[in-house]
N, C-alpha and C. Protein backbone atom coordinates (compact mmCIF):
# COMPACT_ATOMS: atom_id res chain seq x y z
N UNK A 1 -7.19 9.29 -2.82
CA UNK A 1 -7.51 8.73 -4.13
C UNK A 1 -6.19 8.42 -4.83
N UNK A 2 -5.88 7.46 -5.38
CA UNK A 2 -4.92 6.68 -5.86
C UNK A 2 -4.43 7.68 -7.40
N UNK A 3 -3.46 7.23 -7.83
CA UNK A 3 -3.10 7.40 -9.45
C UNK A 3 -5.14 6.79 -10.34
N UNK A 4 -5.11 5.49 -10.34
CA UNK A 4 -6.21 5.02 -11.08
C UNK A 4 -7.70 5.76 -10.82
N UNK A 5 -7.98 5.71 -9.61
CA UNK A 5 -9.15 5.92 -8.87
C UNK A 5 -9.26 7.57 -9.58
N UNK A 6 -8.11 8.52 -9.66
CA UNK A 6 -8.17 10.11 -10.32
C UNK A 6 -8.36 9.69 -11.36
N UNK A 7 -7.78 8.50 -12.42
CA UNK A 7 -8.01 8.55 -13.93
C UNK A 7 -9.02 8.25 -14.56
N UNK A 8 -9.90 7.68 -13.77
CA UNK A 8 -11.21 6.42 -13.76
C UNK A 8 -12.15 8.00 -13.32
N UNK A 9 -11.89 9.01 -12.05
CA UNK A 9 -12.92 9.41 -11.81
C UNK A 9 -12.89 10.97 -12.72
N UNK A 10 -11.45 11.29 -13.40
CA UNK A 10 -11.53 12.04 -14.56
C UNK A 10 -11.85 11.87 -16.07
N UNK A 11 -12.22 10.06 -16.34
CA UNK A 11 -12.58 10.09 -17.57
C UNK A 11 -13.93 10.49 -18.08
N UNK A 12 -15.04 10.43 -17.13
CA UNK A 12 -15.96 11.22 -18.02
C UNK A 12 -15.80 12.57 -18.44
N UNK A 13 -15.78 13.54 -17.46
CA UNK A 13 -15.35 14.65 -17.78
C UNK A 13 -14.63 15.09 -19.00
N UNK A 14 -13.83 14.60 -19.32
CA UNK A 14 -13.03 14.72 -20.36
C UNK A 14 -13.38 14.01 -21.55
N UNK A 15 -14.09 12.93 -21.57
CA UNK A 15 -14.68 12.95 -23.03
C UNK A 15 -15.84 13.46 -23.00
N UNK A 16 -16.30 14.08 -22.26
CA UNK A 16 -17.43 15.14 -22.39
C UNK A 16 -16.94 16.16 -22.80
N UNK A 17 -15.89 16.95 -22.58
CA UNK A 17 -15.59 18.37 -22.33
C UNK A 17 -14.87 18.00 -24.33
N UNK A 18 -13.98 17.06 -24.44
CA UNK A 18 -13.17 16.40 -25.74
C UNK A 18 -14.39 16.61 -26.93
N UNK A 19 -15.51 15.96 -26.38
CA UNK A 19 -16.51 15.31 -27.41
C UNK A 19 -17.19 17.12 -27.90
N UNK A 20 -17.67 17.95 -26.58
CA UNK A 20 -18.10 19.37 -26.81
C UNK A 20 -16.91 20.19 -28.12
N UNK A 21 -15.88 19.87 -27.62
CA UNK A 21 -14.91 20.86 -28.21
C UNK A 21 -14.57 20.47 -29.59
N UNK A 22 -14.94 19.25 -30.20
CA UNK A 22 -14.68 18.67 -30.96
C UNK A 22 -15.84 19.20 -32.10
N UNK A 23 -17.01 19.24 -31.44
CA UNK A 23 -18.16 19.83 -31.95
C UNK A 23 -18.44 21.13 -32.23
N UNK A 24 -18.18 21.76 -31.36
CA UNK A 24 -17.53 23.16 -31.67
C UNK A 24 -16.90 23.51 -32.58
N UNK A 25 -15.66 22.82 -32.90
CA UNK A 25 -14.72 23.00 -33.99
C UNK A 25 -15.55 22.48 -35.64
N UNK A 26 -16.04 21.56 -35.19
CA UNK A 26 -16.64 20.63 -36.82
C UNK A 26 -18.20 21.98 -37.04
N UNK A 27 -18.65 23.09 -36.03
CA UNK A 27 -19.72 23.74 -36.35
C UNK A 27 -18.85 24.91 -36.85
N UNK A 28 -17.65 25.38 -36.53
CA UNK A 28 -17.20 26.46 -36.67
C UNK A 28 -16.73 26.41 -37.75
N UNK A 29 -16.23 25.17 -38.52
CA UNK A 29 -15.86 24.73 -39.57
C UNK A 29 -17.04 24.60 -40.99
N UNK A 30 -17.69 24.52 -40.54
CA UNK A 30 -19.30 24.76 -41.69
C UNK A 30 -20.22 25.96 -41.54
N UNK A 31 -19.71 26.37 -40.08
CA UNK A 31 -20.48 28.23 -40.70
C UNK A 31 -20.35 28.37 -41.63
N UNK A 32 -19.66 28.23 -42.74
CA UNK A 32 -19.69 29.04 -44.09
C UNK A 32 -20.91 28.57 -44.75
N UNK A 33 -20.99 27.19 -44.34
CA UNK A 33 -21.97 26.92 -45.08
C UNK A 33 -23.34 26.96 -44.11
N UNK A 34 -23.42 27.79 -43.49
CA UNK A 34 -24.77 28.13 -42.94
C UNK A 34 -25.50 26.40 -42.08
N UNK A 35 -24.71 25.70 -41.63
CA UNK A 35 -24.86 24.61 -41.11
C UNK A 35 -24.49 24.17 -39.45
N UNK A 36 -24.98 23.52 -38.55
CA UNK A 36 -25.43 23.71 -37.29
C UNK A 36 -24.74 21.65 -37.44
N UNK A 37 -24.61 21.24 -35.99
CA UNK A 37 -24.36 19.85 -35.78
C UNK A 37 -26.14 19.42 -35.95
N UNK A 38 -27.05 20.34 -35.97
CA UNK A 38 -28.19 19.75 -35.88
C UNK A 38 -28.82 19.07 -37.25
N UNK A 39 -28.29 20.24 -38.09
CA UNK A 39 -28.23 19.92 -39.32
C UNK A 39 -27.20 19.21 -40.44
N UNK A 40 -26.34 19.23 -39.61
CA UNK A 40 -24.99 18.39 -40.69
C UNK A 40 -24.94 17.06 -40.50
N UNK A 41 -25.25 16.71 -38.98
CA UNK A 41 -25.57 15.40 -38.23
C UNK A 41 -26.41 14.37 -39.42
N UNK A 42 -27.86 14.55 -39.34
CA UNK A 42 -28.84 14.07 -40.06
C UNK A 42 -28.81 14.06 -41.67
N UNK A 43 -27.45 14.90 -41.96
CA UNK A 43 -27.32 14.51 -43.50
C UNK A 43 -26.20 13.73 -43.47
N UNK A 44 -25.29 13.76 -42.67
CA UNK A 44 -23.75 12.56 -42.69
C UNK A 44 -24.73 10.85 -42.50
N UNK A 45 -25.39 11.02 -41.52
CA UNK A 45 -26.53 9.79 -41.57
C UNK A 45 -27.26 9.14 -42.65
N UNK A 46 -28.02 9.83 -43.06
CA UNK A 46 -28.65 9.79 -44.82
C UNK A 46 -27.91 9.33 -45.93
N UNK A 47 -26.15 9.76 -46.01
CA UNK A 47 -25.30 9.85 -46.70
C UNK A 47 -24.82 8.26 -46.57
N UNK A 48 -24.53 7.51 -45.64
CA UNK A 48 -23.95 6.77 -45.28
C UNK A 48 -24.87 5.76 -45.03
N UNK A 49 -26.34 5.62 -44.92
CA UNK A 49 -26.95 4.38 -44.86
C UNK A 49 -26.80 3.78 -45.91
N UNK A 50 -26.56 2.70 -45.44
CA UNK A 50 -27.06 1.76 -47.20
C UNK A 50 -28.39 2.05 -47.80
N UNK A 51 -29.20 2.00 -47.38
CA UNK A 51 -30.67 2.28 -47.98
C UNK A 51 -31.51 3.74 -46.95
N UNK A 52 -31.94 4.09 -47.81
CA UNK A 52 -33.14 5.19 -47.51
C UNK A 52 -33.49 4.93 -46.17
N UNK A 53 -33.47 5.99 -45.65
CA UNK A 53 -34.22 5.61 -43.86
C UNK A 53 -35.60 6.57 -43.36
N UNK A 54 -36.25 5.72 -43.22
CA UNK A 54 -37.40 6.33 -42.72
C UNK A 54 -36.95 7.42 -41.40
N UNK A 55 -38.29 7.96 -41.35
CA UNK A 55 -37.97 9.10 -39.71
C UNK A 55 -37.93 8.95 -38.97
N UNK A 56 -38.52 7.38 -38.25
CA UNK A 56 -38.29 6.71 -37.25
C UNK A 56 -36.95 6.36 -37.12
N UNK A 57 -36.40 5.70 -38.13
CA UNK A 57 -34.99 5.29 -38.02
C UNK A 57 -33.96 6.27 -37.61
N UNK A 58 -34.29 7.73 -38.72
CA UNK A 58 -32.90 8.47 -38.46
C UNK A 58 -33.62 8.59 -37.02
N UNK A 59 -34.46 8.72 -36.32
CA UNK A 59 -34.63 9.38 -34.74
C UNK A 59 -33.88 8.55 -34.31
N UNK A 60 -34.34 7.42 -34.44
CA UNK A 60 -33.17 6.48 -33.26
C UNK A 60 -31.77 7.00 -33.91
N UNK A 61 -31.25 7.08 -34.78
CA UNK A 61 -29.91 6.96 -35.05
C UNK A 61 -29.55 8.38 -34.51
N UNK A 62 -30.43 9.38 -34.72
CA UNK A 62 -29.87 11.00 -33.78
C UNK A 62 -30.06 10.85 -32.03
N UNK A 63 -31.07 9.67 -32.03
CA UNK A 63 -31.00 9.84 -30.45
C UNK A 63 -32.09 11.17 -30.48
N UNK A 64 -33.00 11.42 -31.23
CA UNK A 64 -34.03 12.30 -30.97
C UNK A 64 -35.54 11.88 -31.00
N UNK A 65 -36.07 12.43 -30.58
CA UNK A 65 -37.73 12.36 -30.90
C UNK A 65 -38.29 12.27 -31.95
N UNK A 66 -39.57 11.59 -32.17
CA UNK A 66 -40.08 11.97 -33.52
C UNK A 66 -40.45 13.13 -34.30
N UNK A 67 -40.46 14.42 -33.35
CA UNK A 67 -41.54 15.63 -33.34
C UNK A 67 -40.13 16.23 -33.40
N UNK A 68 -38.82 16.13 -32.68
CA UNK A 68 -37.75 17.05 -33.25
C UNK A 68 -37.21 16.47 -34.50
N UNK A 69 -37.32 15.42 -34.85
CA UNK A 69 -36.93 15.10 -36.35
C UNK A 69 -37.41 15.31 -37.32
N UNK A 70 -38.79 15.62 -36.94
CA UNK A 70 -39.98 16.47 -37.94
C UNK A 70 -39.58 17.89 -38.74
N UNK A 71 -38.94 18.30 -37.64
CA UNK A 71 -38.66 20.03 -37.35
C UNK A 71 -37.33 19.69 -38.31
N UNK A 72 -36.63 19.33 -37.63
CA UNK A 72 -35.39 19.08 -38.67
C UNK A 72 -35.57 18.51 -39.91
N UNK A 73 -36.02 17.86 -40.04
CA UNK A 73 -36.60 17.40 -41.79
C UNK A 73 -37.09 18.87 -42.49
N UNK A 74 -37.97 19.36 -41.90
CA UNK A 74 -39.01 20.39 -42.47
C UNK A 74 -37.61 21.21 -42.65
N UNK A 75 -36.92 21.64 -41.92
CA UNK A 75 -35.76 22.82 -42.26
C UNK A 75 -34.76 22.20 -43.96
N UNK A 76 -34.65 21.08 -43.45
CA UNK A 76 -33.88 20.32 -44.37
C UNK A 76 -34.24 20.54 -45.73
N UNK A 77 -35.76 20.18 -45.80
CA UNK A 77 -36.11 19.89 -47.37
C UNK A 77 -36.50 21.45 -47.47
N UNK A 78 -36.76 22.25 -46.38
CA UNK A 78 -37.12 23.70 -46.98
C UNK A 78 -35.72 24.93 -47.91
N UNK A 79 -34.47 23.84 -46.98
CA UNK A 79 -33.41 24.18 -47.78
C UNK A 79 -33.01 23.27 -49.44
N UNK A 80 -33.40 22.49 -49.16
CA UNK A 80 -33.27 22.22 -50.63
C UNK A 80 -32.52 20.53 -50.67
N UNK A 81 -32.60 19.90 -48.90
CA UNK A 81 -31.19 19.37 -49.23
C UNK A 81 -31.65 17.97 -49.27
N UNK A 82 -32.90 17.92 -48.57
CA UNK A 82 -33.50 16.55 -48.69
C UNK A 82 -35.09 16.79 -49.30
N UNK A 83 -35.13 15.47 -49.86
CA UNK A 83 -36.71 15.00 -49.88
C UNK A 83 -37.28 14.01 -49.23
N UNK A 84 -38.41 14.23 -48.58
CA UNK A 84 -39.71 12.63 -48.91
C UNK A 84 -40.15 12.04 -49.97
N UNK A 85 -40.01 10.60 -49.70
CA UNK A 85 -40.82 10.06 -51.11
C UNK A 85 -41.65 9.14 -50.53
N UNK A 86 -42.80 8.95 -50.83
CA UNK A 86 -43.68 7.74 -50.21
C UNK A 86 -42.71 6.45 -51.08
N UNK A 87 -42.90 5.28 -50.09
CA UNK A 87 -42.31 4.56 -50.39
C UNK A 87 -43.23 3.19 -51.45
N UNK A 88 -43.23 2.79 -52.67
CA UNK A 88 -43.96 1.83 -53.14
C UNK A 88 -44.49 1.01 -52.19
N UNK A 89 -43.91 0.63 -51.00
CA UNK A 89 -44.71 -0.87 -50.27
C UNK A 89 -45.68 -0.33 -49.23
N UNK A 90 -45.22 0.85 -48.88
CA UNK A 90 -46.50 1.38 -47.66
C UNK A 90 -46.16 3.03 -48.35
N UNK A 91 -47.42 3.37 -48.40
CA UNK A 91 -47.73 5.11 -48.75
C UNK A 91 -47.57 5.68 -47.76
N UNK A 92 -48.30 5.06 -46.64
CA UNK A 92 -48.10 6.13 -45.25
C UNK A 92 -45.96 6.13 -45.36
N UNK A 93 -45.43 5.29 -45.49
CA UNK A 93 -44.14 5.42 -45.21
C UNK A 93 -43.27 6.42 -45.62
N UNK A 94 -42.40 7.27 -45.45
CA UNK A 94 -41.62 8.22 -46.67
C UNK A 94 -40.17 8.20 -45.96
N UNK A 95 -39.37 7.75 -47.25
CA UNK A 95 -38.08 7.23 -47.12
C UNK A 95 -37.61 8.93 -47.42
N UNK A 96 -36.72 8.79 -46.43
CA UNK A 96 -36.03 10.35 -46.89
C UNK A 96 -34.63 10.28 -47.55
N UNK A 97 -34.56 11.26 -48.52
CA UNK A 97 -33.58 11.03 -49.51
C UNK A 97 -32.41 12.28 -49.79
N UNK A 98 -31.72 12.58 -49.80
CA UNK A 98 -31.01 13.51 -50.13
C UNK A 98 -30.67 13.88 -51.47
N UNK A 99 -31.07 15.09 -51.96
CA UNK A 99 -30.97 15.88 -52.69
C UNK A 99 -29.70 16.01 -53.53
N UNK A 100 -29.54 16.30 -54.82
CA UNK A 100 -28.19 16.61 -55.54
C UNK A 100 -27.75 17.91 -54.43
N UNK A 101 -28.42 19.04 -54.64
CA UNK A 101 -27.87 20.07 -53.23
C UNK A 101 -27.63 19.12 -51.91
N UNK A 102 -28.29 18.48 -51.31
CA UNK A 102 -27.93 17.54 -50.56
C UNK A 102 -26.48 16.77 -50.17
N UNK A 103 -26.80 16.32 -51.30
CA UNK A 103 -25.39 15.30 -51.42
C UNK A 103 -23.77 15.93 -51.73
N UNK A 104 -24.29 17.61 -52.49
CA UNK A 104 -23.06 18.46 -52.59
C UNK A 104 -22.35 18.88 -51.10
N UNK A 105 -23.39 19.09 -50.30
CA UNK A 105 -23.35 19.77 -48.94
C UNK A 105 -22.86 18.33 -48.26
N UNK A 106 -23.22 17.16 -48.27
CA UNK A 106 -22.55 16.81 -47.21
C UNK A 106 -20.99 16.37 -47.99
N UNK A 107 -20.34 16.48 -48.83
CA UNK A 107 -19.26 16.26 -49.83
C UNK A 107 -18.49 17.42 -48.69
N UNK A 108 -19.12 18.60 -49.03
CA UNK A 108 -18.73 19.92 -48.04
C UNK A 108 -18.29 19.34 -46.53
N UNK A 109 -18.98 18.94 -45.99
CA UNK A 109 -18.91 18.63 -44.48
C UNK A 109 -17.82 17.49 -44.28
N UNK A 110 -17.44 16.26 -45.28
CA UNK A 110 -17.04 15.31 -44.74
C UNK A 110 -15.13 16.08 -45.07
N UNK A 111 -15.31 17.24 -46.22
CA UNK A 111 -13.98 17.48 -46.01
C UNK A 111 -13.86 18.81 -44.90
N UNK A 112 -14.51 19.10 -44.58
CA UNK A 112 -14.30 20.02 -43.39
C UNK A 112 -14.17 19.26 -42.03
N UNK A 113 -15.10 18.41 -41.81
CA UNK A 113 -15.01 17.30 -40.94
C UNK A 113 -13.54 16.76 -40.70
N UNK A 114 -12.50 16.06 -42.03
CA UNK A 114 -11.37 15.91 -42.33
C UNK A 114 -10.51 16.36 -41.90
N UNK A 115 -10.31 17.87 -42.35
CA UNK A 115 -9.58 18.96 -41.69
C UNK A 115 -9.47 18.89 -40.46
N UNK A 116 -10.37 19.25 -39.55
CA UNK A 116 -10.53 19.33 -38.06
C UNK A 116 -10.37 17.61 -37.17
N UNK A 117 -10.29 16.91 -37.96
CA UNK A 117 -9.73 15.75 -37.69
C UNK A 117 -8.52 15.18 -37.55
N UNK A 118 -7.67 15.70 -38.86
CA UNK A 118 -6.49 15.84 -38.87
C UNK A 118 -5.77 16.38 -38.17
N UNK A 119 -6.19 18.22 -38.00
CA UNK A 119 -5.47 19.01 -37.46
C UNK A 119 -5.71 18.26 -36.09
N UNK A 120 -7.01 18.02 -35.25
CA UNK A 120 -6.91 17.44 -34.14
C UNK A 120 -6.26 16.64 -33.64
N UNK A 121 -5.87 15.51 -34.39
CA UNK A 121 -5.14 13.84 -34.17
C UNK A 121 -4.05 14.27 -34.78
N UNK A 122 -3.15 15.21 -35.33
CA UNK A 122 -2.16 15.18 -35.69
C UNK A 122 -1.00 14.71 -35.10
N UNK A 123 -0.98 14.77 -33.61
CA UNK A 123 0.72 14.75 -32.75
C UNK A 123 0.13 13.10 -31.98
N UNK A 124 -0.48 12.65 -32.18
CA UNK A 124 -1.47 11.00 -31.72
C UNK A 124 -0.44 9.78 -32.69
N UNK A 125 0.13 9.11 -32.12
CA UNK A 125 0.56 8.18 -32.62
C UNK A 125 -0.50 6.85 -33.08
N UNK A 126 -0.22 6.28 -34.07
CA UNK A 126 -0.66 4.94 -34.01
C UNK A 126 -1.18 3.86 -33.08
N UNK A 127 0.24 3.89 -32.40
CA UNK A 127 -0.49 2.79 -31.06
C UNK A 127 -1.66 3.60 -30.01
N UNK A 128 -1.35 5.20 -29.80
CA UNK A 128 -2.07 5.77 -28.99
C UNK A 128 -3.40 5.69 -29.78
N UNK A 129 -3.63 5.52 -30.99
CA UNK A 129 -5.01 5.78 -31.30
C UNK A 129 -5.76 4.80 -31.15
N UNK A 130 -5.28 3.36 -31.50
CA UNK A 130 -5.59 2.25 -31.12
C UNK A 130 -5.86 1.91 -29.79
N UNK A 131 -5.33 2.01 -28.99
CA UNK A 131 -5.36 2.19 -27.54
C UNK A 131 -7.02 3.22 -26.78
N UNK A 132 -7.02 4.49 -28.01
CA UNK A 132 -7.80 4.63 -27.06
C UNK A 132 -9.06 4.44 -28.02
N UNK A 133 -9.56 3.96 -29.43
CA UNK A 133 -10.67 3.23 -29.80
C UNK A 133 -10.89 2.26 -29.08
N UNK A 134 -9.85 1.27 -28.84
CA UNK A 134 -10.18 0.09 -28.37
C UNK A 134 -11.16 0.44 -27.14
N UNK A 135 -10.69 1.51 -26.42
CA UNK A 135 -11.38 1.78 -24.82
C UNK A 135 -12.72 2.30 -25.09
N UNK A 136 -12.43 3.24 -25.79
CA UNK A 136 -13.93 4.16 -26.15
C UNK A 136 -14.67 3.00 -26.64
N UNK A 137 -14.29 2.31 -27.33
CA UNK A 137 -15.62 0.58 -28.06
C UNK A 137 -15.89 0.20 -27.05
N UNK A 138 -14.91 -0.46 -25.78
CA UNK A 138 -15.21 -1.13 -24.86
C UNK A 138 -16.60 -0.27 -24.22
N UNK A 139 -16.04 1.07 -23.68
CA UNK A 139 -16.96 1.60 -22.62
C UNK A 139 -18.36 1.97 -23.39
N UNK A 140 -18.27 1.84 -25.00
CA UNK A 140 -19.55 2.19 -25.76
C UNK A 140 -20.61 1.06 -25.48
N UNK A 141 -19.34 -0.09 -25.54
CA UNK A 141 -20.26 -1.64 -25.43
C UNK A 141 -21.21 -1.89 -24.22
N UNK A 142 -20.19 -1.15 -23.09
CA UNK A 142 -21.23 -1.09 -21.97
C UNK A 142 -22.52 -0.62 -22.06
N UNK A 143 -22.61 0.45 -22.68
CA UNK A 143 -23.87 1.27 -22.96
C UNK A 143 -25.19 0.33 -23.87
N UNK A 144 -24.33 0.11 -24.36
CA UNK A 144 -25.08 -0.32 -25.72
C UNK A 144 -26.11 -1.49 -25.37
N UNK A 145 -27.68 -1.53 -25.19
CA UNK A 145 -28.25 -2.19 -25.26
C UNK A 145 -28.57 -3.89 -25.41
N UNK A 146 -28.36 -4.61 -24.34
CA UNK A 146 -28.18 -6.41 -24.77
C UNK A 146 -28.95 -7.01 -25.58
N UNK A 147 -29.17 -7.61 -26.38
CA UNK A 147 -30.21 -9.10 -26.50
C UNK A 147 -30.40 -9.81 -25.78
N UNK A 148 -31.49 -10.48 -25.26
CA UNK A 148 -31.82 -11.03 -24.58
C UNK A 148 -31.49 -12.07 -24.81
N UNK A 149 -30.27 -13.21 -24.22
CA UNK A 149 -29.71 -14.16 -24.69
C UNK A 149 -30.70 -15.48 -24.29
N UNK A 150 -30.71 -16.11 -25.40
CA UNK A 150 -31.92 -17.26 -25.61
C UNK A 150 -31.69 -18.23 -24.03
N UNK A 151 -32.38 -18.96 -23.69
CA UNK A 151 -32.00 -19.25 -22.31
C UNK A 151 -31.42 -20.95 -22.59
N UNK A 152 -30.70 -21.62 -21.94
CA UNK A 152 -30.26 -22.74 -21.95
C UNK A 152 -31.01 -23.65 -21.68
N UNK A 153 -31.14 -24.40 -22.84
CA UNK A 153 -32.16 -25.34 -22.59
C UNK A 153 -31.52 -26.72 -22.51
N UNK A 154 -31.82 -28.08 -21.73
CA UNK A 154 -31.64 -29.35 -21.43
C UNK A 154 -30.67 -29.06 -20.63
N UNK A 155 -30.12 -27.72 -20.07
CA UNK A 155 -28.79 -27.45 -19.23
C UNK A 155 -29.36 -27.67 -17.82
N UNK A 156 -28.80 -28.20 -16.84
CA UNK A 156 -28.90 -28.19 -15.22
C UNK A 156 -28.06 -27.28 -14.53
């Protein structure tokens, strides 16, 4: 196996093992505040949509089920941090909203988040960081779901 062929067949591993440890650190960093990636996740989300997101939506955006986003909602608003509101255009709908406690807590997380960001990327140069977004976008792009590109029409 070549120089490339080891670097190519060590990169998953390592942003797996990078991405775990990273998580680790951002949970160990909000124990204080009695908060889990399960739960800090789904309020950094909430925080940052432009508009209210239904439960369907945050599922896709956690990459979870409907029935575990249930569970996590129910913990959420039993803490205080979100609500449901039926939405004026459909009743069955309920836009979930975050709470003044809500919105304090994720204030909490994005500077703890910070911290462990910093301290992490600290000795990372500029060009190195660029270098490796650019890659991580690329290999995300792979993943990432196509459109079905309209088909060519009057073309031979």
């Amino acid at each position: 196996m070549d120089g490339m062929e080891a670097m190519r067949a060590g990169f998953g591993p390592l942003l797996a093992q990078t991405a775990r440890q990273w998580r680790r650190a951002v949970d160990r960093a909000l124990e204080p505040f009695g908060l889990t990636e399960a739960t800090w996740l789904p309020l950094i989300h909430l925080a940052r949509a432009p508009v209210a997101l239904r439960q369907k939506q945050l599922a896709a955006a956690l990459l979870l089920d409907n029935s575990a986003v249930v569970r996590l909602l129910d913990l959420l608003e039993a803490q205080g941090l979100i609500e449901r509101r039926e939405e004026a255009s459909d009743r069955r709908a309920k836009a979930i909203l975050l709470t003044d406690a809500g919105r304090e807590m994720v204030e909490m997380v994005e500077v703890a988040a910070l911290r462990v960001r910093e301290e992490a990327l600290a000795g990372v140069s500029a060009e190195d960081m660029a270098v490796v977004m650019r890659v991580l976008a690329q290999v995300l792009d792979h993943f990432m779901p196509r459109e079905a590109e309209p088909a060519a029409e009057g073309r031979a």
